[in-house]
PDB file of N, CA and C in Angstrom:
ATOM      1  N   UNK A   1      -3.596  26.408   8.934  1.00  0.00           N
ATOM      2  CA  UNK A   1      -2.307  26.856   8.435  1.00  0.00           C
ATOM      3  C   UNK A   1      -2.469  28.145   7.645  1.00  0.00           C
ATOM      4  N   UNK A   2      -1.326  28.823   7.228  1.00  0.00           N
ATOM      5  CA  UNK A   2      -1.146  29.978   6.372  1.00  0.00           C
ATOM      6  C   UNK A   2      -2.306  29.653   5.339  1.00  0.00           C
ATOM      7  N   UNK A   3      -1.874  28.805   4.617  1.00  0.00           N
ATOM      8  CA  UNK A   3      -1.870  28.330   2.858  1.00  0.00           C
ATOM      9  C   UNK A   3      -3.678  28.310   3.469  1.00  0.00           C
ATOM     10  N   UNK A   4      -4.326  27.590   3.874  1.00  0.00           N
ATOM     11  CA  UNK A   4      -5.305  27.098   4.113  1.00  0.00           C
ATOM     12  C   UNK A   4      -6.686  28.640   4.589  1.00  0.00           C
ATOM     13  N   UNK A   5      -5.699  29.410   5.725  1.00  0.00           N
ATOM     14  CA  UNK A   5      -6.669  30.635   5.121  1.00  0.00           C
ATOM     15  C   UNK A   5      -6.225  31.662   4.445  1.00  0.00           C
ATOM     16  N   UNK A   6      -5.543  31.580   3.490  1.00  0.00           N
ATOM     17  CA  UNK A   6      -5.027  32.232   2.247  1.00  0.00           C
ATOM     18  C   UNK A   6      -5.881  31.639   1.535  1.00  0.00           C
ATOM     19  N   UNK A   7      -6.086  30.743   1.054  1.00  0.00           N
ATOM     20  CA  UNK A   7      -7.091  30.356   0.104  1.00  0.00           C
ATOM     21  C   UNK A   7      -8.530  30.267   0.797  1.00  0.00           C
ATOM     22  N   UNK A   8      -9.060  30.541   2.345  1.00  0.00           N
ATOM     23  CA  UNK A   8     -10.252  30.724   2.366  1.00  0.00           C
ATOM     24  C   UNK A   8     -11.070  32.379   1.845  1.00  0.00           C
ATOM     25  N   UNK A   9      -9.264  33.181   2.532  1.00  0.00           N
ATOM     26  CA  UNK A   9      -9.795  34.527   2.231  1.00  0.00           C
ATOM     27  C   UNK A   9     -10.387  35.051   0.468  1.00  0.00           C
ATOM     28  N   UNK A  10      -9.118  33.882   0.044  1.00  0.00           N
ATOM     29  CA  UNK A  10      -9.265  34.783  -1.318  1.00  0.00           C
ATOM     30  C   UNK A  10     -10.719  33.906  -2.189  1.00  0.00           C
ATOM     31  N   UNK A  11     -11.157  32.923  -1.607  1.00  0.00           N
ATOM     32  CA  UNK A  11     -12.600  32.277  -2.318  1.00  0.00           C
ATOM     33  C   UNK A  11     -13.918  33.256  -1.841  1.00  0.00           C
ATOM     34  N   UNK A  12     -13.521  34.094  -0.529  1.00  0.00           N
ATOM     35  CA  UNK A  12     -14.342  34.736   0.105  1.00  0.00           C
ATOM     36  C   UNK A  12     -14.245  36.130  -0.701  1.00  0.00           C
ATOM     37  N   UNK A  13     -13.335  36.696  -1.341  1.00  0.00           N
ATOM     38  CA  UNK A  13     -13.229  37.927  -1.843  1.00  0.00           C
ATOM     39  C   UNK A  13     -13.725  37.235  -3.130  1.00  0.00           C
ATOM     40  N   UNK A  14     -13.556  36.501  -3.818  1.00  0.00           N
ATOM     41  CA  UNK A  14     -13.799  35.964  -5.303  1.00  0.00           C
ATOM     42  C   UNK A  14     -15.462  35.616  -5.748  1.00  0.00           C
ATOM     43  N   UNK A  15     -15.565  35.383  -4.283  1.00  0.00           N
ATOM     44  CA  UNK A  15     -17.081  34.842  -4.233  1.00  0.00           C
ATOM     45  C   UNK A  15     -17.875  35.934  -3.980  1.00  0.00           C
ATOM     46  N   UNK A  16     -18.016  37.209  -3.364  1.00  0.00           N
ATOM     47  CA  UNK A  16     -18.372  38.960  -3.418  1.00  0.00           C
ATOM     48  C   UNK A  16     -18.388  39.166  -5.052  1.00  0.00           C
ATOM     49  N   UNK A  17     -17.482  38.792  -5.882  1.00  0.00           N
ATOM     50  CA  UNK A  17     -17.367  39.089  -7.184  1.00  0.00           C
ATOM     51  C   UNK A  17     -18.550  38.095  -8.187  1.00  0.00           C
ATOM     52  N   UNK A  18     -19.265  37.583  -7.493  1.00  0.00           N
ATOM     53  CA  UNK A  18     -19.977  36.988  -8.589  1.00  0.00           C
ATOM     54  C   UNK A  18     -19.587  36.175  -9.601  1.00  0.00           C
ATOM     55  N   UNK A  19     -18.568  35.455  -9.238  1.00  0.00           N
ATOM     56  CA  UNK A  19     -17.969  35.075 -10.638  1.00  0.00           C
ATOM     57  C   UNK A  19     -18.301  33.687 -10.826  1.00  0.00           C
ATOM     58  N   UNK A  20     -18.060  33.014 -11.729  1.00  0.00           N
ATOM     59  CA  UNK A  20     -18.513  31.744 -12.054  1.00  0.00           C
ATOM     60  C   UNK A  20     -17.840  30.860 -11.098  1.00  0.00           C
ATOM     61  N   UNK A  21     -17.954  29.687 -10.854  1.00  0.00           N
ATOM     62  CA  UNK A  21     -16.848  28.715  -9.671  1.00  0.00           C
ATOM     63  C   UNK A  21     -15.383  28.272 -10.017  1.00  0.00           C
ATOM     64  N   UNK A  22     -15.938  28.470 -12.143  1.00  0.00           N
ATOM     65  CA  UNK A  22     -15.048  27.646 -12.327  1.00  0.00           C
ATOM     66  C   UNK A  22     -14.011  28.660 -12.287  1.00  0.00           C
ATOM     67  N   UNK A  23     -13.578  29.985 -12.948  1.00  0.00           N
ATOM     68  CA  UNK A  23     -13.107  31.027 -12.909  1.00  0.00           C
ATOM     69  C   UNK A  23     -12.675  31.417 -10.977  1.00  0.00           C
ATOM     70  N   UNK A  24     -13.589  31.492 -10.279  1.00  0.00           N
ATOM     71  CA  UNK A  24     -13.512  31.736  -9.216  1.00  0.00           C
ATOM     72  C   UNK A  24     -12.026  30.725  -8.350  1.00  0.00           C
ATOM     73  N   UNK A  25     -12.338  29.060  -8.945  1.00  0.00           N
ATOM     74  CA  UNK A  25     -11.596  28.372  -8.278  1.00  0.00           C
ATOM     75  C   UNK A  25      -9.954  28.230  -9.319  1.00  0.00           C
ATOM     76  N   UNK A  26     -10.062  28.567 -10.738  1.00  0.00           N
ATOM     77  CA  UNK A  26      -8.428  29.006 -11.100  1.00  0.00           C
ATOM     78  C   UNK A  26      -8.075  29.798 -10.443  1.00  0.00           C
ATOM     79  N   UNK A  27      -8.234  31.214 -10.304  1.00  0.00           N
ATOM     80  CA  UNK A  27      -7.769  32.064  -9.891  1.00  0.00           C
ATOM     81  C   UNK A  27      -7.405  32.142  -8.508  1.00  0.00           C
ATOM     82  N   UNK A  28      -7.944  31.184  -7.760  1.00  0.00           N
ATOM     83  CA  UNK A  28      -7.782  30.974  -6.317  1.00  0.00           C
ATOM     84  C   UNK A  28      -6.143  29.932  -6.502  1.00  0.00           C
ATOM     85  N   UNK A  29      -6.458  28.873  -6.994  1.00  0.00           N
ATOM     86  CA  UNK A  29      -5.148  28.331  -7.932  1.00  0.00           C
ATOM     87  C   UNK A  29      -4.042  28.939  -8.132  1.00  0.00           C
ATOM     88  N   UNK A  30      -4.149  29.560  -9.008  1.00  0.00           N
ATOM     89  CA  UNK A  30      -3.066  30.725  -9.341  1.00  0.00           C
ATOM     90  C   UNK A  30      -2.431  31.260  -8.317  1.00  0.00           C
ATOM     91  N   UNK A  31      -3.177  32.455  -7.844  1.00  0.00           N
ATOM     92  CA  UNK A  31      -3.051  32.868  -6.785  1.00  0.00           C
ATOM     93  C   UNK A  31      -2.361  32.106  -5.298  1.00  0.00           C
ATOM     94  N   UNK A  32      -2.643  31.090  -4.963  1.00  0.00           N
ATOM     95  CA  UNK A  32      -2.245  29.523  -3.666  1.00  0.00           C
ATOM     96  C   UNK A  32      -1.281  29.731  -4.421  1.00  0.00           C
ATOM     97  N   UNK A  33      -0.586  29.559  -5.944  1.00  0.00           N
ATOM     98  CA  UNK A  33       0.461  29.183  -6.104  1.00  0.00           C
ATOM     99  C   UNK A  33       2.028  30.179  -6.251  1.00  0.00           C
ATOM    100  N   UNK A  34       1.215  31.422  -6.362  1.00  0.00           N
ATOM    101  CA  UNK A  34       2.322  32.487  -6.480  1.00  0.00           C
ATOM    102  C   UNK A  34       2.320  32.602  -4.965  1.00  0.00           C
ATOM    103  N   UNK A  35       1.602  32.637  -4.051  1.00  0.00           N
ATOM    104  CA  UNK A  35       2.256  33.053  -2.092  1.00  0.00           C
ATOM    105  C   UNK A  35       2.515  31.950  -1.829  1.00  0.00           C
ATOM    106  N   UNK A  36       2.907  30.617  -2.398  1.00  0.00           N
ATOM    107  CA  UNK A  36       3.400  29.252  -2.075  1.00  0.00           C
ATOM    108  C   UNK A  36       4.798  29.728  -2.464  1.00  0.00           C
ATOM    109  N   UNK A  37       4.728  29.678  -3.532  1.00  0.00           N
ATOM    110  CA  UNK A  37       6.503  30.730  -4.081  1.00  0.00           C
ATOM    111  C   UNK A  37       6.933  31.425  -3.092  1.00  0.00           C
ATOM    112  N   UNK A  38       6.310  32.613  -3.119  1.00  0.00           N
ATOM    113  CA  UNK A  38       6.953  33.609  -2.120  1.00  0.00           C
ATOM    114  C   UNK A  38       6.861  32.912  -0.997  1.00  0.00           C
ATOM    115  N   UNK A  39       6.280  31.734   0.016  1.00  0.00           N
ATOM    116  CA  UNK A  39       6.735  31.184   1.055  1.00  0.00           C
ATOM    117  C   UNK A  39       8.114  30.579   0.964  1.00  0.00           C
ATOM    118  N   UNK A  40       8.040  29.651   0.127  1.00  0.00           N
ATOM    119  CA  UNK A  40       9.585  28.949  -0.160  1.00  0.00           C
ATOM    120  C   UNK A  40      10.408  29.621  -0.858  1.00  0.00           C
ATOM    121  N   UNK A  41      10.135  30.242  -1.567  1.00  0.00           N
ATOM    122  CA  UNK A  41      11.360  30.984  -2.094  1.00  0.00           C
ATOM    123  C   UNK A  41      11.898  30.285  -3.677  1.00  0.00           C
ATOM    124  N   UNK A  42      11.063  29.425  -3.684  1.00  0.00           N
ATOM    125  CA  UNK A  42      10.780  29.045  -4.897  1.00  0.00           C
ATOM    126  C   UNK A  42       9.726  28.211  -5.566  1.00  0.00           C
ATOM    127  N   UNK A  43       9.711  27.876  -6.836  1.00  0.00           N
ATOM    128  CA  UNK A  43       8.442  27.172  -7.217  1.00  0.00           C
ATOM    129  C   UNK A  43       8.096  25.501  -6.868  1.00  0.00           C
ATOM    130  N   UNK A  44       6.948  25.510  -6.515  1.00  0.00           N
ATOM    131  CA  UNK A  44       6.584  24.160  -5.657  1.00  0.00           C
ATOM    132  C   UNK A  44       6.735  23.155  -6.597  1.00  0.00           C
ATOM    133  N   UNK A  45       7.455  22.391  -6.352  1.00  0.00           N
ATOM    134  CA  UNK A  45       7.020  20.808  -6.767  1.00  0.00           C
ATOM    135  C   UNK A  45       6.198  20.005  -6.582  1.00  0.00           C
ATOM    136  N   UNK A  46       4.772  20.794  -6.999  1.00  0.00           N
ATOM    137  CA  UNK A  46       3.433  19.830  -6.397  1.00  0.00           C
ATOM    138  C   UNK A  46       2.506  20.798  -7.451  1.00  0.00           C
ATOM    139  N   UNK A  47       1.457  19.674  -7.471  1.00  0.00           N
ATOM    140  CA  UNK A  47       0.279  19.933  -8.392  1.00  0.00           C
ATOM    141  C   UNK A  47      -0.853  20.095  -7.339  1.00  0.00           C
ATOM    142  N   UNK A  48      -1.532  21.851  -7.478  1.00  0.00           N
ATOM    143  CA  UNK A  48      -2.019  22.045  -6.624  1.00  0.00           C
ATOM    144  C   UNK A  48      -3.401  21.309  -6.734  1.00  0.00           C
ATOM    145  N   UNK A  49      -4.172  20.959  -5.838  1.00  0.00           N
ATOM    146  CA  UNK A  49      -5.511  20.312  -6.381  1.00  0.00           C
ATOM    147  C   UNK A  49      -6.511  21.215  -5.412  1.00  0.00           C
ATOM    148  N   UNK A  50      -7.391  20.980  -5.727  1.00  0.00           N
ATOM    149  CA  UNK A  50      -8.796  21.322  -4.697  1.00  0.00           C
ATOM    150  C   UNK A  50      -9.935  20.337  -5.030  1.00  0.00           C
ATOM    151  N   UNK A  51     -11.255  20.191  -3.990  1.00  0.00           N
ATOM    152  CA  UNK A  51     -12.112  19.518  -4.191  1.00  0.00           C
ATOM    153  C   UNK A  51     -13.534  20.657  -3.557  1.00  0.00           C
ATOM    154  N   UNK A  52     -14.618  20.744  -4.977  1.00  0.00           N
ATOM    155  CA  UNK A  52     -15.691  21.670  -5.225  1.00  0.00           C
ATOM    156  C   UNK A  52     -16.578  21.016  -4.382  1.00  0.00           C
ATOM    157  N   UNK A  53     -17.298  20.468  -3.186  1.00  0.00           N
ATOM    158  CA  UNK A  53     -18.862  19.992  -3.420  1.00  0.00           C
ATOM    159  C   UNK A  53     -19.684  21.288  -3.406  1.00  0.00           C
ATOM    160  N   UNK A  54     -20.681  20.618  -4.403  1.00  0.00           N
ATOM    161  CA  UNK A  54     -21.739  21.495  -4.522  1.00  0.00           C
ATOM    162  C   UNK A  54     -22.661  21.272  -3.613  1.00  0.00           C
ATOM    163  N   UNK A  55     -23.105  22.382  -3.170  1.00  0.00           N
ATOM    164  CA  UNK A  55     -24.475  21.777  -2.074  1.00  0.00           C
ATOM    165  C   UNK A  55     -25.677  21.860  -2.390  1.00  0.00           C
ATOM    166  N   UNK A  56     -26.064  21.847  -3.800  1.00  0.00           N
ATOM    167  CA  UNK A  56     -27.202  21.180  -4.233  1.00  0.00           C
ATOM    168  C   UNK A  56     -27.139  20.010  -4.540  1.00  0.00           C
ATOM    169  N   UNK A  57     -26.525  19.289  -4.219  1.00  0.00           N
ATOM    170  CA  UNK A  57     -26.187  17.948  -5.049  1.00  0.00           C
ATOM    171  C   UNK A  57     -26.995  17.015  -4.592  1.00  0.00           C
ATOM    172  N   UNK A  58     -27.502  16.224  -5.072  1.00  0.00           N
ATOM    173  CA  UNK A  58     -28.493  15.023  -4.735  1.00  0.00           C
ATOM    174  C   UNK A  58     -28.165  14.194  -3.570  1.00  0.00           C
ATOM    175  N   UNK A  59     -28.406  14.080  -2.695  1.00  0.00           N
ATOM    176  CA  UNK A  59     -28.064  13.143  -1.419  1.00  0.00           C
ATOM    177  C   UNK A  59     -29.056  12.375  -1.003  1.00  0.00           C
ATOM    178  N   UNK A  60     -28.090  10.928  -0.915  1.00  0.00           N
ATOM    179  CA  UNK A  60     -28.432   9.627  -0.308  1.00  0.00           C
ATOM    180  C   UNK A  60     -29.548   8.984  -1.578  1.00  0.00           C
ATOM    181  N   UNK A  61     -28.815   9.020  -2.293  1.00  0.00           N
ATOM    182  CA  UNK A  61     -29.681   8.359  -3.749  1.00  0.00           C
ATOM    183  C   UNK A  61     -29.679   6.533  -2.984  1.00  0.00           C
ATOM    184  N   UNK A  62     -31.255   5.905  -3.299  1.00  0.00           N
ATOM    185  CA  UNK A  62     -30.448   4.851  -3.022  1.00  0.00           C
ATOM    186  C   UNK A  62     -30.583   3.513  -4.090  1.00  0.00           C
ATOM    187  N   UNK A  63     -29.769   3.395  -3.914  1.00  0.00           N
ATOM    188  CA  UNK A  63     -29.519   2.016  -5.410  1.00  0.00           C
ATOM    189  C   UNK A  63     -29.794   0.854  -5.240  1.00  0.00           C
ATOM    190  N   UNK A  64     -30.633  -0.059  -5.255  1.00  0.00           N
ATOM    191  CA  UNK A  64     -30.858  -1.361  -5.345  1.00  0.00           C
ATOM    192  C   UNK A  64     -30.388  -2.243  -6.649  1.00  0.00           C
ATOM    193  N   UNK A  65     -29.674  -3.066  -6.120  1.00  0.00           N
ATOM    194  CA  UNK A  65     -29.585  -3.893  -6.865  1.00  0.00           C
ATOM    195  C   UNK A  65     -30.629  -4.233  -7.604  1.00  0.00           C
ATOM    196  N   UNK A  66     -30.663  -4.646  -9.302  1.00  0.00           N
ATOM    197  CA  UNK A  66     -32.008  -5.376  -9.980  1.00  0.00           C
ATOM    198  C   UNK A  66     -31.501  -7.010 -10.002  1.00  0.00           C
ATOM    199  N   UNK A  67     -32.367  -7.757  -9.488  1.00  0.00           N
ATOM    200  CA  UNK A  67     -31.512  -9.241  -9.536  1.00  0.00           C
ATOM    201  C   UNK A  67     -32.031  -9.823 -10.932  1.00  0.00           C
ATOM    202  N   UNK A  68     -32.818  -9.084 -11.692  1.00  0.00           N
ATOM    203  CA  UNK A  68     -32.852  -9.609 -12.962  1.00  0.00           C
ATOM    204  C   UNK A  68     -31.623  -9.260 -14.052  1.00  0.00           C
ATOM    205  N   UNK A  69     -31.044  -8.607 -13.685  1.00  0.00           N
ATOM    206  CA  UNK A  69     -29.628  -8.169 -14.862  1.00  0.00           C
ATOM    207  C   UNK A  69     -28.647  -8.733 -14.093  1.00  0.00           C
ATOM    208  N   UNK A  70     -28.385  -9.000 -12.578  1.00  0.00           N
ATOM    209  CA  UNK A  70     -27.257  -9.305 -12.146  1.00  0.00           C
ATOM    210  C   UNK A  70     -26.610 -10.547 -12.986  1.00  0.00           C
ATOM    211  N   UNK A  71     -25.259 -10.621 -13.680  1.00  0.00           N
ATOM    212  CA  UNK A  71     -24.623 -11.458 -14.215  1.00  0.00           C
ATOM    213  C   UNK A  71     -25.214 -11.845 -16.041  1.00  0.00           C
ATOM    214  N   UNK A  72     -25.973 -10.679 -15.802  1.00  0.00           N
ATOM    215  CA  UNK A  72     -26.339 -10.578 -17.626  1.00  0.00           C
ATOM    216  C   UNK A  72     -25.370  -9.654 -17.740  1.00  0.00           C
ATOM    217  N   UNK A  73     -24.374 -10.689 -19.317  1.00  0.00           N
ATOM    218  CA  UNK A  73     -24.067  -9.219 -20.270  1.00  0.00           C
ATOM    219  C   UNK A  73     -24.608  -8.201 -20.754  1.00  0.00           C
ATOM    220  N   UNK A  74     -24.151  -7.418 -21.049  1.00  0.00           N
ATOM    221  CA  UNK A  74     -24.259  -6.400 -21.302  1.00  0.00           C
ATOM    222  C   UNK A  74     -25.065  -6.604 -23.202  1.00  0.00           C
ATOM    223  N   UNK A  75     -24.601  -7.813 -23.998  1.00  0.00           N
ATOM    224  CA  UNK A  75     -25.985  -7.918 -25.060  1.00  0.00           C
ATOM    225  C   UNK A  75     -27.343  -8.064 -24.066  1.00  0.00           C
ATOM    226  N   UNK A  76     -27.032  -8.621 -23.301  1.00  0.00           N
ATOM    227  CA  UNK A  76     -28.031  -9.316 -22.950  1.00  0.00           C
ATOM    228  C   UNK A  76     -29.135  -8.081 -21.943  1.00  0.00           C
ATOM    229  N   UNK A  77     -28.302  -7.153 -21.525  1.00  0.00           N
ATOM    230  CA  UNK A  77     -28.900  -6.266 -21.025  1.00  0.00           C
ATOM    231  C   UNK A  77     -29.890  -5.274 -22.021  1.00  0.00           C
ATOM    232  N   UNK A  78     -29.624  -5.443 -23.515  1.00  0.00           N
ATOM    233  CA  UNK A  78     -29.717  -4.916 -24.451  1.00  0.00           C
ATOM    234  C   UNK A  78     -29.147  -3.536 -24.794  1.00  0.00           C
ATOM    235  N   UNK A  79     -27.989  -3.940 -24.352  1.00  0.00           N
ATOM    236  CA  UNK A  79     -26.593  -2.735 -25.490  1.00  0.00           C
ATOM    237  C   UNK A  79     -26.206  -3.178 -26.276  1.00  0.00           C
ATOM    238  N   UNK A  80     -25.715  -2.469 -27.563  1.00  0.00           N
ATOM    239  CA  UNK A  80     -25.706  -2.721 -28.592  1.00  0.00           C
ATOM    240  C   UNK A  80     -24.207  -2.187 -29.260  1.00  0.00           C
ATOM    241  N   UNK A  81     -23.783  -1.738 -27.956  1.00  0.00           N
ATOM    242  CA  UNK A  81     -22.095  -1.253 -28.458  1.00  0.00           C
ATOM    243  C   UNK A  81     -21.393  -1.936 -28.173  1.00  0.00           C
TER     244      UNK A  81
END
């Protein structure tokens, strides 16, 4: 759709700029939301969202259950809050 590479172009110009992600992804925000305006002709009734993955991120951690804590409280786990 429009909206969809409107906001690829402008992460692609933002991202040339070096800028931090978090800065990088308001302004992409902002921006989605003023040519959302000028599409409708007025201001959206929606909360724009986005979703960051990072691609350093740890993958396929894997978790085993410990069957020695299963169904111990949490004293009993030894917390103390």
């Amino acid at each position: 759709t429009q909206i969809v590479e409107f906001a690829r172009e402008k992460y692609r110009v933002n991202a040339k700029k070096r800028m931090d992600i978090k800065d990088n992804l308001k302004n992409i925000r902002e921006d989605l939301g003023e040519y959302i305006t000028k599409i409708i002709g007025r201001v959206p009734m929606l909360m724009l969202m986005y979703v960051y993955i990072n691609r350093e991120a740890v993958q396929n951690i894997q978790v085993e259950p410990n069957d020695e804590i299963i169904g111990m409280t949490l004293e009993e786990q030894g917390y103390n809050d």
